[in-house]
N, C-alpha and C. Protein backbone atom coordinates (compact mmCIF):
# COMPACT_ATOMS: atom_id res chain seq x y z
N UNK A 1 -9.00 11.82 13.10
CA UNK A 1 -8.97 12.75 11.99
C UNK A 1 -7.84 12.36 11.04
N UNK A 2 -8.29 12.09 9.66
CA UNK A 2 -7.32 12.25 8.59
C UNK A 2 -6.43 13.30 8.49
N UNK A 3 -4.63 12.87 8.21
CA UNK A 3 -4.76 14.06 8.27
C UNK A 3 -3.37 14.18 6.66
N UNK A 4 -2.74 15.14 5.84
CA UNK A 4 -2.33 14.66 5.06
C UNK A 4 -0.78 13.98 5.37
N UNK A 5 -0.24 13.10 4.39
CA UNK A 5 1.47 12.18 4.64
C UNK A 5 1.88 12.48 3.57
N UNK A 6 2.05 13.87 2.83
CA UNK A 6 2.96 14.13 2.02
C UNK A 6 4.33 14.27 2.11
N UNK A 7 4.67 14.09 3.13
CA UNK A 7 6.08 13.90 3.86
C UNK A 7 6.75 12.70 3.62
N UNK A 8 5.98 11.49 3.13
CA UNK A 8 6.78 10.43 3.26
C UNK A 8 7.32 10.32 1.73
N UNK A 9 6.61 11.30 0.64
CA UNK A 9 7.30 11.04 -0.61
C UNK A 9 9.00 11.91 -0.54
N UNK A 10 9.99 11.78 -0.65
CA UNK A 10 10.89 12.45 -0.35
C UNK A 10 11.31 13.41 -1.78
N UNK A 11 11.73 14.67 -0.82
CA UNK A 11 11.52 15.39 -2.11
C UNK A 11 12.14 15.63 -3.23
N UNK A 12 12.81 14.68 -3.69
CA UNK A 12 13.47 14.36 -5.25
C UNK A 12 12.84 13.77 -5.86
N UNK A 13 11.18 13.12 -5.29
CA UNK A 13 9.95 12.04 -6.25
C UNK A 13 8.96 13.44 -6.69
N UNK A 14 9.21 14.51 -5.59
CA UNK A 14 7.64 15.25 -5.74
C UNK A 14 7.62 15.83 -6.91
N UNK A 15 8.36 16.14 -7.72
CA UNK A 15 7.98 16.67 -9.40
C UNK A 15 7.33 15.59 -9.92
N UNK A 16 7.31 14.32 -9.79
CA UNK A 16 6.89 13.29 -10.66
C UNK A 16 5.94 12.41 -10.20
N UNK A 17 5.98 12.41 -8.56
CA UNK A 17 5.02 11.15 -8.18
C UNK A 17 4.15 11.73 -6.92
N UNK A 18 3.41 11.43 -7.23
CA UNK A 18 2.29 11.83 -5.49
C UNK A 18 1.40 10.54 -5.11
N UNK A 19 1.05 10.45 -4.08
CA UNK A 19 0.38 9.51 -3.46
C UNK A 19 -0.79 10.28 -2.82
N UNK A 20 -2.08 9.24 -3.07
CA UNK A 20 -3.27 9.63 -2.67
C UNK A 20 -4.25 8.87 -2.34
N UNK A 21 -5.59 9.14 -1.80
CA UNK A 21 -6.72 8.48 -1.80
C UNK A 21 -7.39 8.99 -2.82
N UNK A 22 -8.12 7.84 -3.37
CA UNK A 22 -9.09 8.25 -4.18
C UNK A 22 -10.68 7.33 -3.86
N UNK A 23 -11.74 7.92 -4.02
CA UNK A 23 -12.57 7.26 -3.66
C UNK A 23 -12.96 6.14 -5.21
N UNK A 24 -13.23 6.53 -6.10
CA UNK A 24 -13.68 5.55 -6.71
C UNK A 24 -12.43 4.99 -7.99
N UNK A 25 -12.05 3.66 -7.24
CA UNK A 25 -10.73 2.77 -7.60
C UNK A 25 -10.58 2.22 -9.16
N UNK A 26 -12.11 1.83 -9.28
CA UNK A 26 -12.82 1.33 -10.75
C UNK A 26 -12.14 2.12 -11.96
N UNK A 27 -12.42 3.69 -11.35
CA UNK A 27 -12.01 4.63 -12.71
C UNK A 27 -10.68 4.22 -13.16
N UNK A 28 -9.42 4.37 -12.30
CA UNK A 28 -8.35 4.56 -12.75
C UNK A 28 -7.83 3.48 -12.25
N UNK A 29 -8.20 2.42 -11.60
CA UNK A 29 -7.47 1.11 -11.19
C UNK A 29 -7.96 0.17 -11.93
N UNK A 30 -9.28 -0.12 -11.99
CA UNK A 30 -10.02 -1.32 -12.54
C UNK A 30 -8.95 -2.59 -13.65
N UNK A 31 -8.69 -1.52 -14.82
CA UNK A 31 -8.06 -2.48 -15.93
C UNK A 31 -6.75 -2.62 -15.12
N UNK A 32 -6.30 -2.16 -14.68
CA UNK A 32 -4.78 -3.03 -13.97
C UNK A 32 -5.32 -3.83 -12.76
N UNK A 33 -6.18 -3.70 -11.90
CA UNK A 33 -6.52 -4.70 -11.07
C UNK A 33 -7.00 -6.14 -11.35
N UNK A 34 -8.16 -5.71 -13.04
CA UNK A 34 -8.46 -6.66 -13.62
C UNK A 34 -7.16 -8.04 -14.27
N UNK A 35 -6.25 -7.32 -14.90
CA UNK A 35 -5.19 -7.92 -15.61
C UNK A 35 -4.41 -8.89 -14.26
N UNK A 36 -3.91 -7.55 -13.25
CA UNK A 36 -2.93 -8.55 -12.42
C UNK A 36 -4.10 -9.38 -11.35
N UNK A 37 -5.07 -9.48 -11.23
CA UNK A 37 -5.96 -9.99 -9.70
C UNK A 37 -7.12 -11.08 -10.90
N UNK A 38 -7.25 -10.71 -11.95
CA UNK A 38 -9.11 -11.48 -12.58
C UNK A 38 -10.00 -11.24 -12.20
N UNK A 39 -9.75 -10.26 -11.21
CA UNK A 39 -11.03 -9.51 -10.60
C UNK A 39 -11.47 -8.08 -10.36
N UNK A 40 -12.53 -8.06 -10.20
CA UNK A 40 -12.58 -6.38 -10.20
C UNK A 40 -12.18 -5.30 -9.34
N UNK A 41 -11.75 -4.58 -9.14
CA UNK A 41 -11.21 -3.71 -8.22
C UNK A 41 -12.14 -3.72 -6.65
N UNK A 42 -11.78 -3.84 -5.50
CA UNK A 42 -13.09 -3.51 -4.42
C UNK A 42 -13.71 -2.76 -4.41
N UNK A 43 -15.22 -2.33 -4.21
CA UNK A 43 -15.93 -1.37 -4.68
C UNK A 43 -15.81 -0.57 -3.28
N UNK A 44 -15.33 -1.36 -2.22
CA UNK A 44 -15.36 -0.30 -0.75
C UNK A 44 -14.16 0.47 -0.27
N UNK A 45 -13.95 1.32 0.59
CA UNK A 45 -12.74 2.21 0.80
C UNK A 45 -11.87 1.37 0.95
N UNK A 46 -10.99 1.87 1.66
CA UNK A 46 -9.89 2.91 0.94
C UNK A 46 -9.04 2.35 0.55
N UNK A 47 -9.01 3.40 -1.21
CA UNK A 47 -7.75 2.76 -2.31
C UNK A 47 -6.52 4.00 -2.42
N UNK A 48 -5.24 3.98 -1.84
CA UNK A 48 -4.19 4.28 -2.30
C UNK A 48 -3.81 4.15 -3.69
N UNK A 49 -3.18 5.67 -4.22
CA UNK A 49 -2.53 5.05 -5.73
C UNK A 49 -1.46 5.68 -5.47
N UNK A 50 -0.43 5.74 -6.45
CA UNK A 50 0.67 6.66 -6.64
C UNK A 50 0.29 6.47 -8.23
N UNK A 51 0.58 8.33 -8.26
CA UNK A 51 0.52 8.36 -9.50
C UNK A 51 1.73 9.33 -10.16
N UNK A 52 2.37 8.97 -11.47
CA UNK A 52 3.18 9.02 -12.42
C UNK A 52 3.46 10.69 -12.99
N UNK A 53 3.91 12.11 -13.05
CA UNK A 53 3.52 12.50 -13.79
C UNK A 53 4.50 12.75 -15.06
N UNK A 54 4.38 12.43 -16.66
CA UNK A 54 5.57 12.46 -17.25
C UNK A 54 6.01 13.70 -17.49
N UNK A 55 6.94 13.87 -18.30
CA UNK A 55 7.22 15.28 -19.07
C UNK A 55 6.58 16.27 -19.65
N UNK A 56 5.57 15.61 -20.13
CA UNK A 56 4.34 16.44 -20.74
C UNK A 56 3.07 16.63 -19.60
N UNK A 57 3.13 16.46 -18.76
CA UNK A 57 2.02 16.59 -17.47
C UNK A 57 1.15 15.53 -18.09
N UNK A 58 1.04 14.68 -18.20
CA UNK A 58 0.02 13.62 -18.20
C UNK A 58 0.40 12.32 -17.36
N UNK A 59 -0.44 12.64 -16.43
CA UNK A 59 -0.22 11.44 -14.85
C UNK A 59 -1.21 10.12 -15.18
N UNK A 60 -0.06 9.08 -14.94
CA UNK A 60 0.02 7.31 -15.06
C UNK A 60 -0.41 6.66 -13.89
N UNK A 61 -1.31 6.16 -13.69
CA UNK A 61 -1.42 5.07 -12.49
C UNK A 61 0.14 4.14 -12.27
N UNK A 62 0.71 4.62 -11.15
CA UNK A 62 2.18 4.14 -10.75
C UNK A 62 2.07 2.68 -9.77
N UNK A 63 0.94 2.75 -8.60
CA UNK A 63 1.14 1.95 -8.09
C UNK A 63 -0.41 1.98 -7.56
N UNK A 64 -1.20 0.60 -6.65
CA UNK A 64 -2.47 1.15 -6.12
C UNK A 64 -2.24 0.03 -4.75
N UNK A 65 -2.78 0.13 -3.68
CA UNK A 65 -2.80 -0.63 -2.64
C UNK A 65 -4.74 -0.18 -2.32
N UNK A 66 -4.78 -1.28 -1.75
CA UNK A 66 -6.58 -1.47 -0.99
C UNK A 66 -6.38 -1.50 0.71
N UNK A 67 -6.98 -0.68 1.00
CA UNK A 67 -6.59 -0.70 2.50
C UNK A 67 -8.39 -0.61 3.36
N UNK A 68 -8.41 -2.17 4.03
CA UNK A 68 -9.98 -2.08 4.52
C UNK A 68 -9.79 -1.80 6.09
N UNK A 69 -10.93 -0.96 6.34
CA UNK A 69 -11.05 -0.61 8.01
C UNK A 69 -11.87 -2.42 8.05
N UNK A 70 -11.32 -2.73 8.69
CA UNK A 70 -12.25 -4.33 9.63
C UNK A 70 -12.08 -4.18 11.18
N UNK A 71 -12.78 -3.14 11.72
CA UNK A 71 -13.10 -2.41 13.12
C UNK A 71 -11.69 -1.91 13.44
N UNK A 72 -10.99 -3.07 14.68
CA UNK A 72 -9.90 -1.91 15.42
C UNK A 72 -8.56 -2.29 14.48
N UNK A 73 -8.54 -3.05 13.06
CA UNK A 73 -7.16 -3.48 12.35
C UNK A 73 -7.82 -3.02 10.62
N UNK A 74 -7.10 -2.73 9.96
CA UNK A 74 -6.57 -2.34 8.34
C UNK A 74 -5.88 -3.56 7.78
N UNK A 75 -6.60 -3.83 6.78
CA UNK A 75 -6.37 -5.15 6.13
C UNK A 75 -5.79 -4.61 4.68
N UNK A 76 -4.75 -4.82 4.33
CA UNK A 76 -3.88 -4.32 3.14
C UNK A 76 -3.40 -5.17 2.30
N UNK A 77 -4.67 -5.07 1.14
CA UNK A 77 -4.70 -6.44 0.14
C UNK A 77 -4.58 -5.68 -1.46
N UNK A 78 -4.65 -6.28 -2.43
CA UNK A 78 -4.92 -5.84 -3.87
C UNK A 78 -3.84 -4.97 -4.25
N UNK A 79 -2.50 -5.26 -3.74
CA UNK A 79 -1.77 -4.38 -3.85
C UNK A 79 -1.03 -4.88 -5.32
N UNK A 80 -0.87 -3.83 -6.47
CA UNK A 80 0.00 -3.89 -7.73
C UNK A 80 0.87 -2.54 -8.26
N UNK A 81 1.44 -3.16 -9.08
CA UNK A 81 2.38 -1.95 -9.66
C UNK A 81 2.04 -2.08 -11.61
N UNK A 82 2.12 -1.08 -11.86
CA UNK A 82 2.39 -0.92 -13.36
C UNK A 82 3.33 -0.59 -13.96
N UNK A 83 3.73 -1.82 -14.67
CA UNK A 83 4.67 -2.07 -15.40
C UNK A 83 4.86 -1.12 -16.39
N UNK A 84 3.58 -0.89 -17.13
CA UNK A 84 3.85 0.33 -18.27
C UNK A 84 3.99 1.42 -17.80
N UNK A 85 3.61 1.93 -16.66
CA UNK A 85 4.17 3.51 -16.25
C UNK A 85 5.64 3.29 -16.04
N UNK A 86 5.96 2.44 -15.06
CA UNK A 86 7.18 2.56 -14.61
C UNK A 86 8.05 2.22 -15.77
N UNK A 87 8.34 1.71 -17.11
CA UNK A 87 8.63 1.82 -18.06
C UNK A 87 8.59 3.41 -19.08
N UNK A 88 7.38 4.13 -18.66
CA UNK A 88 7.36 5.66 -19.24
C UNK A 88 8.44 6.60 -18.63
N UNK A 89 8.62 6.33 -17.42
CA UNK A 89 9.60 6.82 -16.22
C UNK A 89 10.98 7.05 -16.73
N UNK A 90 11.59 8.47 -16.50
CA UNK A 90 12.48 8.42 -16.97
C UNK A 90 14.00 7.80 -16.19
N UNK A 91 14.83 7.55 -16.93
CA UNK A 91 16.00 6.91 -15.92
C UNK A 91 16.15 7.03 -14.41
N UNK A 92 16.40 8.39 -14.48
CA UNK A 92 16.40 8.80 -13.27
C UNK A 92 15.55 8.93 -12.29
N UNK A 93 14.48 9.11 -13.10
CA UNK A 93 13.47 8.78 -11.63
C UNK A 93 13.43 7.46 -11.45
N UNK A 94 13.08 6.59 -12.21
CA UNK A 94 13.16 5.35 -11.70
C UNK A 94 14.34 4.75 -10.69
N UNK A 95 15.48 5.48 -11.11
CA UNK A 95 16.23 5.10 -10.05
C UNK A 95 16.03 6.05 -9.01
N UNK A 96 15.72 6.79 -9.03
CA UNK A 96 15.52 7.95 -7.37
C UNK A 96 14.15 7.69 -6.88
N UNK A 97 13.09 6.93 -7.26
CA UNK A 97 11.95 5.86 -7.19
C UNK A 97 12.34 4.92 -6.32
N UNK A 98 13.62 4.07 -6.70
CA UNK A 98 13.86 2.83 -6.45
C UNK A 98 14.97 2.69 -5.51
N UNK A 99 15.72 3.87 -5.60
CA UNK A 99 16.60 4.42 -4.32
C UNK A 99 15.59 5.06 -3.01
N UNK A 100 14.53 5.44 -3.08
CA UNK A 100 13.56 5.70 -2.01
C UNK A 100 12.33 4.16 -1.30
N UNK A 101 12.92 3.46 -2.18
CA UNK A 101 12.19 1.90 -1.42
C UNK A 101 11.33 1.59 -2.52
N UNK A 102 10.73 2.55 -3.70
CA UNK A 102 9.89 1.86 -4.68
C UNK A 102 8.57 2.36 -4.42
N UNK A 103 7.68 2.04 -5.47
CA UNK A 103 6.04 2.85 -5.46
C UNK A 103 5.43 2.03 -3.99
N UNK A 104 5.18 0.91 -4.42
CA UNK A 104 4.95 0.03 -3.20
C UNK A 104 5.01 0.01 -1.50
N UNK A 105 6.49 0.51 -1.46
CA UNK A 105 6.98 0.84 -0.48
C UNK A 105 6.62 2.16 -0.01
N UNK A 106 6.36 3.36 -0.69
CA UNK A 106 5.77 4.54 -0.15
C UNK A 106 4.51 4.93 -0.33
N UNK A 107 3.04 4.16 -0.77
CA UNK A 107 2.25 3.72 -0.44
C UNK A 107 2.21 3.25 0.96
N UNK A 108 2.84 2.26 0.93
CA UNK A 108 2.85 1.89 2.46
C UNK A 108 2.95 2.48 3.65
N UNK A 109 3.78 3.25 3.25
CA UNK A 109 4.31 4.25 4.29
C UNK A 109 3.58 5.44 4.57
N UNK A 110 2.51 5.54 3.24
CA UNK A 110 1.70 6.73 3.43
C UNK A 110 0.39 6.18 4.18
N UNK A 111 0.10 4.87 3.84
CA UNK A 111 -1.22 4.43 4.32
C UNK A 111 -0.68 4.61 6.38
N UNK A 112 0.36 4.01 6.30
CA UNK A 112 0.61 3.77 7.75
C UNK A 112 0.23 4.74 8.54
N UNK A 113 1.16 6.04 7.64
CA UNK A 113 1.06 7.29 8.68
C UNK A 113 -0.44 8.14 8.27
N UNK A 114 -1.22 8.21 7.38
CA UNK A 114 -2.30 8.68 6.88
C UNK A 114 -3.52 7.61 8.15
N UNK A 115 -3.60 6.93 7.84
CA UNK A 115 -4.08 5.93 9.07
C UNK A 115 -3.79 5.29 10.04
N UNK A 116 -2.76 6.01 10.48
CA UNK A 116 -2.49 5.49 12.28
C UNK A 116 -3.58 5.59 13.36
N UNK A 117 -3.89 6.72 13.01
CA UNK A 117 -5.09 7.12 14.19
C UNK A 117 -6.27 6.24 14.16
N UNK A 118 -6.53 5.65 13.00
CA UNK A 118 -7.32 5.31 13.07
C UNK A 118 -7.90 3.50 13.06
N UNK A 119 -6.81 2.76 13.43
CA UNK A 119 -6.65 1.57 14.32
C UNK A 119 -5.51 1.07 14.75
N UNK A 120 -6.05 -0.38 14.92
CA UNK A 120 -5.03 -0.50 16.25
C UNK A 120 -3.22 -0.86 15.46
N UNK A 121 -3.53 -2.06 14.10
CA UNK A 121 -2.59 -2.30 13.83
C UNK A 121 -2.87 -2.57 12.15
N UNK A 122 -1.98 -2.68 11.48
CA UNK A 122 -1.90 -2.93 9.76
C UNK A 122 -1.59 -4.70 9.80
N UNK A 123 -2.92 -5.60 8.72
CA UNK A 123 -1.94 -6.97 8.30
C UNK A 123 -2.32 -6.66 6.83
N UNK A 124 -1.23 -7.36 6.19
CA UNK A 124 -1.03 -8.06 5.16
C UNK A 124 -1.06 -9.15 4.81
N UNK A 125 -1.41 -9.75 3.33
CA UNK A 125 -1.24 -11.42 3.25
C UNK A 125 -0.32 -11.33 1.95
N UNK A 126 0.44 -11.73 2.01
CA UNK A 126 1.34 -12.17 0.85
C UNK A 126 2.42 -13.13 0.99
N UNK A 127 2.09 -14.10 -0.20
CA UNK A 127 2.96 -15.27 -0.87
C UNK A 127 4.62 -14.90 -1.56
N UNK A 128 4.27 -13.68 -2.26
CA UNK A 128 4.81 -13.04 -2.92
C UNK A 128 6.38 -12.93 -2.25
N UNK A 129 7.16 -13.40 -3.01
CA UNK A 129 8.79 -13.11 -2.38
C UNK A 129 9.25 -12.25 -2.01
N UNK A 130 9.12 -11.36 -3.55
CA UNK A 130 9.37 -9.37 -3.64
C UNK A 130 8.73 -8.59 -2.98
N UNK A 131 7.14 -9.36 -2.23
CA UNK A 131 6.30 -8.46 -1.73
C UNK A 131 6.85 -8.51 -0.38
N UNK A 132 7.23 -9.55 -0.13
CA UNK A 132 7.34 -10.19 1.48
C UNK A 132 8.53 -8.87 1.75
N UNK A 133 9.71 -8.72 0.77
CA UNK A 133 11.08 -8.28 1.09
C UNK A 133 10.35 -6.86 0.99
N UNK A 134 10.09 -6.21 0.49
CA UNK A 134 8.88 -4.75 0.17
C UNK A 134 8.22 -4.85 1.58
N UNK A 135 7.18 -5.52 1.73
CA UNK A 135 7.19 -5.38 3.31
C UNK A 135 7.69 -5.05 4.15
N UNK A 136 8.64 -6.03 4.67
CA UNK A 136 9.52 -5.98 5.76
C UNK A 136 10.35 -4.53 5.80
N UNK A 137 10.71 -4.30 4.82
CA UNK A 137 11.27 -3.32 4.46
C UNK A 137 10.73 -1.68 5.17
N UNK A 138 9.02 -2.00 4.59
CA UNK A 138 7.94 -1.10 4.95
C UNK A 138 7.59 -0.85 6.09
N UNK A 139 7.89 -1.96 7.17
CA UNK A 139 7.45 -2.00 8.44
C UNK A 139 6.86 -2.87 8.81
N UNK A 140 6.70 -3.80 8.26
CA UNK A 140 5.51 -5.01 8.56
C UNK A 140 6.58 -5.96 9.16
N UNK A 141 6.22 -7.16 9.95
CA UNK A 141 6.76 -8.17 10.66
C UNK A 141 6.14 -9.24 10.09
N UNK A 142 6.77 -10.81 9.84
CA UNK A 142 5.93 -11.64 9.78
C UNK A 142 5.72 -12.43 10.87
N UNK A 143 4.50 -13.23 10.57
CA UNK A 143 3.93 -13.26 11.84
C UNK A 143 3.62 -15.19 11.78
N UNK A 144 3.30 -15.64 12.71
CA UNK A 144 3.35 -17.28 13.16
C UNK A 144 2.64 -17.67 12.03
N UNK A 145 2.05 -17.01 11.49
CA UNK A 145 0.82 -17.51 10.31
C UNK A 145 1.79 -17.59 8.49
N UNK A 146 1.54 -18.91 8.30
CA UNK A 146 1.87 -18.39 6.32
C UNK A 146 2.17 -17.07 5.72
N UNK A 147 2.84 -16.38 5.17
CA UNK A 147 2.35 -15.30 4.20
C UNK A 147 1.25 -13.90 4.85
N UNK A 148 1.10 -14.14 6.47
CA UNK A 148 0.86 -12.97 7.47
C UNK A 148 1.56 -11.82 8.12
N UNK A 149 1.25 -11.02 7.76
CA UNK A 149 2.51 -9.69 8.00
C UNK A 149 1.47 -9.04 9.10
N UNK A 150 2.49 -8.28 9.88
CA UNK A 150 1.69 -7.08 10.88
C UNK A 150 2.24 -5.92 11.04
N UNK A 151 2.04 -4.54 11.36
CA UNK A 151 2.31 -3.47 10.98
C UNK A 151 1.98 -3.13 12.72
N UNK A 152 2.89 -3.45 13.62
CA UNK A 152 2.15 -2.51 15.25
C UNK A 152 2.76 -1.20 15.19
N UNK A 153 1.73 -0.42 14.71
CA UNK A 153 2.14 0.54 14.58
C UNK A 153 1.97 1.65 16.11
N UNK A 154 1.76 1.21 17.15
CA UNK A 154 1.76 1.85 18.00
C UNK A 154 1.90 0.43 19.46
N UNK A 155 2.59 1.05 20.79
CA UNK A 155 2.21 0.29 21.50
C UNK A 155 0.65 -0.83 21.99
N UNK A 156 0.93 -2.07 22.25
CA UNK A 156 -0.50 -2.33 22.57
C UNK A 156 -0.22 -3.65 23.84
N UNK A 157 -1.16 -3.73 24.34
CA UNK A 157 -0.94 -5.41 25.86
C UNK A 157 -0.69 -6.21 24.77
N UNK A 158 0.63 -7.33 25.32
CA UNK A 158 -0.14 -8.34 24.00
C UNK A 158 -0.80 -9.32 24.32
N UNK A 159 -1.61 -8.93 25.29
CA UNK A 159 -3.21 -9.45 25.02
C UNK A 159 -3.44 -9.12 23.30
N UNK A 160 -3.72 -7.76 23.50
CA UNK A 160 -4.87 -7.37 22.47
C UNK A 160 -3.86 -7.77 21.22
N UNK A 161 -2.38 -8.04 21.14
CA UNK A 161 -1.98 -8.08 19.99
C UNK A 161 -2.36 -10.17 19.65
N UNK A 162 -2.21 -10.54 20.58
CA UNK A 162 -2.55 -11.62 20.46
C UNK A 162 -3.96 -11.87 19.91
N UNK A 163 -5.04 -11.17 20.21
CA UNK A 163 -6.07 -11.08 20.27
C UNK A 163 -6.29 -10.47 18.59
N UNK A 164 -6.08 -9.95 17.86
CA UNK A 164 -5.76 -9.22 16.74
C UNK A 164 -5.20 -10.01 15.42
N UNK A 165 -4.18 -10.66 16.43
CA UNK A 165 -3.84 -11.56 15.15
C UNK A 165 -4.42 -12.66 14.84
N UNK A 166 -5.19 -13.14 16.07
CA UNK A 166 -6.33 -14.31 15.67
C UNK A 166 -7.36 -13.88 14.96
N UNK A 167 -7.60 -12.42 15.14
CA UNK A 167 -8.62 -12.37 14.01
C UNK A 167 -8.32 -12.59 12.62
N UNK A 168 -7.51 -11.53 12.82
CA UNK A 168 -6.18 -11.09 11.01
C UNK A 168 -6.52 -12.75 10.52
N UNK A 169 -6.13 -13.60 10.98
CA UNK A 169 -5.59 -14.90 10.96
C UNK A 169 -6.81 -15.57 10.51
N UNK A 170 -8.14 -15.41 11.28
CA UNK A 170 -9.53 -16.14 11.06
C UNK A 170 -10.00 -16.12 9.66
N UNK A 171 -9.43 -14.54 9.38
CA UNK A 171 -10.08 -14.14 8.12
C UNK A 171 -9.73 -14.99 6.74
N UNK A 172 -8.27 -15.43 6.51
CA UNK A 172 -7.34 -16.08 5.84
C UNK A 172 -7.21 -15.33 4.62
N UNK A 173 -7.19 -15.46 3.70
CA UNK A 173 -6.52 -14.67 2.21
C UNK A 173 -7.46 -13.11 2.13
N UNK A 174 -6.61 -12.49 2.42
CA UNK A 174 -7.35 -10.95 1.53
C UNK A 174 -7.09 -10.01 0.96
């Protein structure tokens, strides 16, 4: 059972930022997925956003992560930030944003705990320097593989973790 992780935004963001699922990514992700990826947003579940709200109540796409069920592991790809919201942002939030780990970083943290129950472990693939340090940060480990992160988010044999990461691993970029 889903259940909600409004807890992980801490509460000096909640006037301004919330994190959510949304089912269709296209609407409000598409043109930033398009710009930073050349490609179109995934048309299948589940897309995380954080979203912006300014002074005048009109809420900004802040951040979006793609998070795929691939049976017993969550594959956490298409992840970006927007530059022009976080530029609308006022001083201070951006720094009480960026003093709480960043959009990126509590996404992460919401997908983790929003979907624990529901497999075994979280990977990531990223090249990315800032992403790698955002990671680690987030909870992820890197792992024997290139630019492979893992998220054990609960005990497991490591059989099965062994077993897990050869898949993560089979799959290669996602």
């Amino acid at each position: 059972m889903l259940r909600p992780a409004l807890h992980v935004i801490p509460e000096s963001l909640r006037s301004f930022l919330t994190i959510t699922e949304i089912d269709d990514a296209e609407f409000l992700v598409g043109e930033l997925f398009q710009r930073k990826f050349k490609q179109p947003v995934p048309d299948f579940p589940r897309h995380i956003v954080a979203l912006y709200r300014d002074g005048d109540g009109a809420q900004h796409l802040l951040s979006y992560s793609h998070m795929r069920p691939f049976g017993d592991i969550y594959l956490s790809g298409g992840s970006c930030s927007n530059g022009e919201t976080v530029k609308r942002m006022q001083p201070h939030e951006r720094e009480a944003m960026y003093a709480a780990g960043g959009s990126w970083f509590l996404v992460l943290k919401y997908a983790f705990e929003r979907y624990a129950d529901c497999c075994d472990a979280f990977f990531g693939y990223t090249g990315d320097a800032r992403a790698q340090e955002v990671a680690i940060a987030a909870g992820w480990t890197p792992t024997e593989h290139d630019h492979l992160y893992v998220n054990w988010h609960k005990p497991l044999p490591e059989s099965f973790r062994r077993a897990l990461l050869a898949k993560a691993h089979a799959i290669g970029e996602f």
